[in-house]
C-alpha atoms as a PDB file:
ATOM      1  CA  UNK A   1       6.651 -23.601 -14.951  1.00  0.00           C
ATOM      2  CA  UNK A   2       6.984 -25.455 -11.710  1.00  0.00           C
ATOM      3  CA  UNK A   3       5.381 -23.981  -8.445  1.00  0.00           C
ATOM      4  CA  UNK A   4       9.189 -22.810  -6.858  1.00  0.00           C
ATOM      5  CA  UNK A   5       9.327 -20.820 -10.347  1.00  0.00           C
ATOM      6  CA  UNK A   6       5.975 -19.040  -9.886  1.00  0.00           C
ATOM      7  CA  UNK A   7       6.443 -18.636  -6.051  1.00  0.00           C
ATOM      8  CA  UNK A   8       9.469 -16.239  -7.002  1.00  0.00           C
ATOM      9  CA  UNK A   9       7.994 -14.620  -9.408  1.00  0.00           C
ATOM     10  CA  UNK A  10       5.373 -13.418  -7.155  1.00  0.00           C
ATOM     11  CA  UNK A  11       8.373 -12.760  -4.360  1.00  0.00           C
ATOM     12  CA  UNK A  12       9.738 -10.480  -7.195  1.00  0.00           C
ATOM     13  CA  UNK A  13       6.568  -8.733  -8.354  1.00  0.00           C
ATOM     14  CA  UNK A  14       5.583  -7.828  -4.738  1.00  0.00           C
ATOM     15  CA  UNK A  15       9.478  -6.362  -3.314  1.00  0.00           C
ATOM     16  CA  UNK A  16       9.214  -4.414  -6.570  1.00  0.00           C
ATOM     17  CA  UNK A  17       6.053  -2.800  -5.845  1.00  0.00           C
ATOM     18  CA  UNK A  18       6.875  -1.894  -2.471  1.00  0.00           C
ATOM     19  CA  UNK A  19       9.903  -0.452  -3.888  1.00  0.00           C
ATOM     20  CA  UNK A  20       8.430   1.565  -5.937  1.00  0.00           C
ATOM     21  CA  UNK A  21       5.867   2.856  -3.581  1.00  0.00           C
ATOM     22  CA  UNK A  22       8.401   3.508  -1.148  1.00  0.00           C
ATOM     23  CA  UNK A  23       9.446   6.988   0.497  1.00  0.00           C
ATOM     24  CA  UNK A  24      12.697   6.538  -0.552  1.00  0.00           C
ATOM     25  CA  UNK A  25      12.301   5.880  -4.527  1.00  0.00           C
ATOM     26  CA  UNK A  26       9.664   8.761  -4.128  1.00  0.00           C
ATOM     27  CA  UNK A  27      12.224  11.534  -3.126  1.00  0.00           C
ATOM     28  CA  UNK A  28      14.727  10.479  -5.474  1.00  0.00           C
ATOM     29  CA  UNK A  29      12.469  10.184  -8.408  1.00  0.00           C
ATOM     30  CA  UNK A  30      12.188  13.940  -7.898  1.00  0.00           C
ATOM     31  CA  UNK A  31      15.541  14.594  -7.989  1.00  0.00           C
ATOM     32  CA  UNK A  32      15.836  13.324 -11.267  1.00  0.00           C
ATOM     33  CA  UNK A  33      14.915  15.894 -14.535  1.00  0.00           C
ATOM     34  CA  UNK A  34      12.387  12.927 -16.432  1.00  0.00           C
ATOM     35  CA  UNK A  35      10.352  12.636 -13.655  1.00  0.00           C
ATOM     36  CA  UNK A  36      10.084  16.156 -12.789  1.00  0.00           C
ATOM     37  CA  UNK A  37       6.707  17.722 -13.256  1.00  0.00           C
ATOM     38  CA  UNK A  38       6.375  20.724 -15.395  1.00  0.00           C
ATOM     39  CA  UNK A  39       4.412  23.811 -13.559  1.00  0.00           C
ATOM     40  CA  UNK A  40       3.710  25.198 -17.449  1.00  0.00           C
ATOM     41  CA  UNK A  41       1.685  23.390 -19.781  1.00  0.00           C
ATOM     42  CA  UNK A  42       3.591  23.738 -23.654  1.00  0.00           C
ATOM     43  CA  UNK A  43       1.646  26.229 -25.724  1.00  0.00           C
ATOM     44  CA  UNK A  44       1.990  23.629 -28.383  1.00  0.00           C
ATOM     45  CA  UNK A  45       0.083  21.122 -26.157  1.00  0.00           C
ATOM     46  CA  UNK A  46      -2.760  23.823 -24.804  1.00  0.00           C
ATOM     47  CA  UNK A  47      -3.600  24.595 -28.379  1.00  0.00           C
ATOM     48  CA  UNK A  48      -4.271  21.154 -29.206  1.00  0.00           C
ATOM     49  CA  UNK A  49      -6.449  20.677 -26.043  1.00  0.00           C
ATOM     50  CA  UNK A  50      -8.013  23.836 -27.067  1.00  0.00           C
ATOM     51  CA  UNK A  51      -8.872  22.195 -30.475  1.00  0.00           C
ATOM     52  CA  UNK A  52      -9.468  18.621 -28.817  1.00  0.00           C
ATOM     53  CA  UNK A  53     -12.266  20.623 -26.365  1.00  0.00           C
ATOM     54  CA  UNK A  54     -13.471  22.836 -29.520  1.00  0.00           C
ATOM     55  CA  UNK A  55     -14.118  19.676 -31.379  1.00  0.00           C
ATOM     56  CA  UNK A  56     -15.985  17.774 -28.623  1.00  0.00           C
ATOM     57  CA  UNK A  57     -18.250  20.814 -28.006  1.00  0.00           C
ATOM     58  CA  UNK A  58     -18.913  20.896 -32.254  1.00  0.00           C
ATOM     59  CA  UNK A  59     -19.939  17.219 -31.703  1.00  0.00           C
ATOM     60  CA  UNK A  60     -21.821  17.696 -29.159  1.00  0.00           C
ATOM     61  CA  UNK A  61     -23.764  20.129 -30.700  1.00  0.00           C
ATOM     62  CA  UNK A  62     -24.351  17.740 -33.412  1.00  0.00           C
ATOM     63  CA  UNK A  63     -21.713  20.376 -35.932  1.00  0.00           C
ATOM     64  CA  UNK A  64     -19.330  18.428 -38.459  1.00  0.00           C
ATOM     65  CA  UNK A  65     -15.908  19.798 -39.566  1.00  0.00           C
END
């Protein structure tokens, strides 16, 4: 890879990132349903952490299951 080649790649990496970061992108990525964020946490996914946070404290404890 010659130095032109890498000298673009780093052009491309950094207008990306400011992109990204930018006000713009920002607004509509929360217009858009994937990157909404859910107020609710899944009852599915609080009884796991529920387990996940029961099983810590049993190891802590020095308990076994």
């Amino acid at each position: 890879m010659n130095g032109n080649s890498r000298e673009r790649r780093a052009r491309l990496a950094s207008d990306i990132r400011r992109q990204v970061g930018s006000e713009a992108t920002k607004r509509l990525l929360r217009t858009l349903p994937a990157f909404r964020v859910d107020k609710e946490v899944p009852k599915r996914l609080t009884d796991l952490l529920d387990r996940l946070d029961g099983a810590e404290a049993d190891k802590v404890s020095g308990e076994r299951h």
